[in-house]
Structures are given as C-alpha cells and as structure tokens.
C-alpha atoms as a PDB file:
ATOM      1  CA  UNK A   1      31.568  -8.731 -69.898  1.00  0.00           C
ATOM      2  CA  UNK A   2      30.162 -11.724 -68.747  1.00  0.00           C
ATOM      3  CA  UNK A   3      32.424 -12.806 -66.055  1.00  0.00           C
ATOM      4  CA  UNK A   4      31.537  -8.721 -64.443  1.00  0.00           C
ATOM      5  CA  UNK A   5      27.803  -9.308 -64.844  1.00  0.00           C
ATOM      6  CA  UNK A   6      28.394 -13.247 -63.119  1.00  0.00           C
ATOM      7  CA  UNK A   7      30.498 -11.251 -60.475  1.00  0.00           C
ATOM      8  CA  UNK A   8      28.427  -8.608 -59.391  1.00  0.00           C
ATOM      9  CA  UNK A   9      25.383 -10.981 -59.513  1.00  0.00           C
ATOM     10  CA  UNK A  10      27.004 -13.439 -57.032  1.00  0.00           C
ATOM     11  CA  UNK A  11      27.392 -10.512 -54.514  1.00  0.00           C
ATOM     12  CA  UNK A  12      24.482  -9.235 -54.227  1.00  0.00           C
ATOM     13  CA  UNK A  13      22.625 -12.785 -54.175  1.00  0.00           C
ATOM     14  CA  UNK A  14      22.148 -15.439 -51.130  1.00  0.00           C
ATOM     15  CA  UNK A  15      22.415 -17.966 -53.649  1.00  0.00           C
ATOM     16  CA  UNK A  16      25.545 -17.453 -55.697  1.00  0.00           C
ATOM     17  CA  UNK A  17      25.530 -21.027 -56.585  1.00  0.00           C
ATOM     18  CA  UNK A  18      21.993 -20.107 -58.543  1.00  0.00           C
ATOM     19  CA  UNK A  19      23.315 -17.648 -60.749  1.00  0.00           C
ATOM     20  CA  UNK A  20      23.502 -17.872 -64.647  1.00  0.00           C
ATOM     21  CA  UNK A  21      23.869 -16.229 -67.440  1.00  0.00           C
ATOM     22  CA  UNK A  22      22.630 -16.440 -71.307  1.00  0.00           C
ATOM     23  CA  UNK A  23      23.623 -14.016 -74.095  1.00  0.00           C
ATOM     24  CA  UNK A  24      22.889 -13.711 -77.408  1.00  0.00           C
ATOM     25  CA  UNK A  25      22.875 -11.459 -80.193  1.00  0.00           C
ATOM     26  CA  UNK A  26      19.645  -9.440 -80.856  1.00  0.00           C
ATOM     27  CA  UNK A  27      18.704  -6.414 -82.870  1.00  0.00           C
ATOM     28  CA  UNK A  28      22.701  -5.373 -83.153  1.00  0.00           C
ATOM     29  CA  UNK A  29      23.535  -5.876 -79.649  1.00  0.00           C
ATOM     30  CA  UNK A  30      24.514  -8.534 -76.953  1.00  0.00           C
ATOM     31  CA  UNK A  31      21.419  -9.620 -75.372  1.00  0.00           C
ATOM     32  CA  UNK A  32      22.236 -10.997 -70.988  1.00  0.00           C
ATOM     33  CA  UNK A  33      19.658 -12.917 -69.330  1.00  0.00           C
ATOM     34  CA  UNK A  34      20.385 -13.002 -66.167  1.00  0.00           C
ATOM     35  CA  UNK A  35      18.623 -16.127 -64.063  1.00  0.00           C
ATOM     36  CA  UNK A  36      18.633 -16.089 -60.138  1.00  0.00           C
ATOM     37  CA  UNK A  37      17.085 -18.300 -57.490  1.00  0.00           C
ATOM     38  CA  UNK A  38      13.252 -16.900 -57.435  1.00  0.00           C
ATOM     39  CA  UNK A  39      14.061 -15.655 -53.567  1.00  0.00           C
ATOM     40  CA  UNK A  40      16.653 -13.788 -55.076  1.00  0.00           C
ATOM     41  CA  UNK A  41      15.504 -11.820 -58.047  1.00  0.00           C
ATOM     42  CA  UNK A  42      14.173  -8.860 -55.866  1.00  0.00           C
ATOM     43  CA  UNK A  43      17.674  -8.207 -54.974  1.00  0.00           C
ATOM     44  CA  UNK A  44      19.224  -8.298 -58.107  1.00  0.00           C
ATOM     45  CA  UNK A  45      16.348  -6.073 -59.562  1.00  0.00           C
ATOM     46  CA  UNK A  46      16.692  -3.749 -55.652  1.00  0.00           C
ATOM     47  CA  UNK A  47      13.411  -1.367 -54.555  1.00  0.00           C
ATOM     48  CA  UNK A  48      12.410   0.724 -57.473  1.00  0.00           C
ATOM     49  CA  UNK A  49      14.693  -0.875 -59.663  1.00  0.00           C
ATOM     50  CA  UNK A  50      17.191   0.987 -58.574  1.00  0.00           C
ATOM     51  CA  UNK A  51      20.086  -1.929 -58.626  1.00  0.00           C
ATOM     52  CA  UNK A  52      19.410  -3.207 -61.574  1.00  0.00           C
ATOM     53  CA  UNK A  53      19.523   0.075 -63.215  1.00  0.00           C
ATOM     54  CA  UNK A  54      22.900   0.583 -61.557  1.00  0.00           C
ATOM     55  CA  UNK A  55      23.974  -3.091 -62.942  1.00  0.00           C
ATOM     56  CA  UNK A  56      22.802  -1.797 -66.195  1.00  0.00           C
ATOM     57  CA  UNK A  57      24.763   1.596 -66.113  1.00  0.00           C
ATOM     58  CA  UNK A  58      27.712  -0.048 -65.518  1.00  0.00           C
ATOM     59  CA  UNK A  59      27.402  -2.521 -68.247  1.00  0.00           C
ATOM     60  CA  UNK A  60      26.817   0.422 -70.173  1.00  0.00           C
ATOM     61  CA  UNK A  61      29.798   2.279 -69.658  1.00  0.00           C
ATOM     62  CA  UNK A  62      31.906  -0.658 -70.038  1.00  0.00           C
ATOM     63  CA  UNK A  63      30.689  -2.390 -73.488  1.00  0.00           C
ATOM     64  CA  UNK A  64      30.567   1.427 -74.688  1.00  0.00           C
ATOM     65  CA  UNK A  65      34.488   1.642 -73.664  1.00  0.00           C
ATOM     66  CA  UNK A  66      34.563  -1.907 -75.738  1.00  0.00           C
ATOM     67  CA  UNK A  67      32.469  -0.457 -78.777  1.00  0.00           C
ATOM     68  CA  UNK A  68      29.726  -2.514 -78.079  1.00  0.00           C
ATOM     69  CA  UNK A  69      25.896  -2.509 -77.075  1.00  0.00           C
ATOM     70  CA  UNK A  70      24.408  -4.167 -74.649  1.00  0.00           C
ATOM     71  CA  UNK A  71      21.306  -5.397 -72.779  1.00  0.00           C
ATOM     72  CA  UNK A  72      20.702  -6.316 -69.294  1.00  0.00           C
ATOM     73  CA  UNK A  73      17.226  -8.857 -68.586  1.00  0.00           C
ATOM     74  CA  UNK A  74      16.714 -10.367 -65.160  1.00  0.00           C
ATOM     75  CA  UNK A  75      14.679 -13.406 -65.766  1.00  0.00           C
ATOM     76  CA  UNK A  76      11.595 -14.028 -63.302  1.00  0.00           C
ATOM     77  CA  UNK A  77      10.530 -17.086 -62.953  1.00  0.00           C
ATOM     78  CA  UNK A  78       7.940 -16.428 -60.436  1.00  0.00           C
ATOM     79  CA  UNK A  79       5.494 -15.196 -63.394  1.00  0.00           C
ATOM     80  CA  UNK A  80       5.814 -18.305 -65.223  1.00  0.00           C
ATOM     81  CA  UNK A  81       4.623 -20.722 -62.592  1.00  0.00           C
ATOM     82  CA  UNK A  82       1.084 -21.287 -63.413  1.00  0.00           C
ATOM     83  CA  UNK A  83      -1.121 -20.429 -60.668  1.00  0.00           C
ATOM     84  CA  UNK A  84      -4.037 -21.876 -59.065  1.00  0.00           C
ATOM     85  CA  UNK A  85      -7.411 -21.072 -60.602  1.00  0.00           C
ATOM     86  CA  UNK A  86      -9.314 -18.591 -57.865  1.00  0.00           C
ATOM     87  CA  UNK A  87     -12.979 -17.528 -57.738  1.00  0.00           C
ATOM     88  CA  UNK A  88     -13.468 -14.197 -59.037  1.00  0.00           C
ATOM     89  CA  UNK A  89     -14.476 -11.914 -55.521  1.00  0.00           C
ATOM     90  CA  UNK A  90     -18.022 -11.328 -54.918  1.00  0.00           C
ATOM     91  CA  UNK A  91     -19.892  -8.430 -54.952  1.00  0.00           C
ATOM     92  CA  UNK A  92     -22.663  -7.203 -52.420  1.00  0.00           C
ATOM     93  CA  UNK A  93     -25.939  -6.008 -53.928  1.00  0.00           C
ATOM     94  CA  UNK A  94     -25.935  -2.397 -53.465  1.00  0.00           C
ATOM     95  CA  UNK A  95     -28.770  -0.866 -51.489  1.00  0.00           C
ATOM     96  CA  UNK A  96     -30.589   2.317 -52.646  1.00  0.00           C
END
C-alpha cells in the first residue's frame, strides 16, 4: 500500500524527491500522512479536492480487496508556519 500511495504521489508532484510517507495505526485502521514540498501540496490535494479524493478512492478499493481500512492525510505545512503579526483593518466612521 505504501509503495502505490509513494508512486502515485511522485507523479503528480514537481518534487518527487520531497515526497514521504508516515503510517500508523489509529482507531482500527492504517493511518498515511502524506508530506509534499509546500509548492506541491495543491496538486496532490487538485481543485476541489478532486485528486485527492481520487487518491483516496483508490486506496480504498485496494486495502478493502486486502481486508483492511485505511486513511489518506496530506500534510500542509503552509498552516504551520507562524505568520507575521498584521494590524487589524480600519474602519471609516460612518456618516448619517
């Protein structure tokens, strides 16, 4: 499961050599975090989510085939970078 999920991953990415992958067991079922270079996780995740749903599907179908559960998490990095304090916008007076 892991080498498909490292696979498809790779080809959809412009930085294969970015890619990894961490599972673990949760809650009765194999837990993937998926990690890409931050240019690259809207990609992997697709418009809508629409790729990583299809990732999902097929991961799906195949740990089902294995008797298995699975889960599919793309890791974003680009929320955890802490981000420059900015002044709250101001507001004009309103006129009556």
């Amino acid at each position: 499961m892991e080498q498909l999920i490292i696979y498809l991953a790779r080809a959809l990415v412009d930085q294969p050599d970015q890619v990894s992958l961490r599972a673990s067991d949760v809650e009765g079922a194999r837990l993937y975090e998926l990690k890409v270079a931050p240019e690259d996780v809207g990609k992997v995740i697709g418009r809508d989510g629409r790729t990583v749903g299809a990732l999902r599907t097929l991961l799906g179908a195949a740990a089902q085939k294995q008797g298995q559960k699975v889960r599919l998490e793309i890791q974003d990095d680009r929320r955890q970078q802490p981000q420059a304090a900015t002044p709250a916008p101001a507001t004009a007076p309103q006129g009556q």
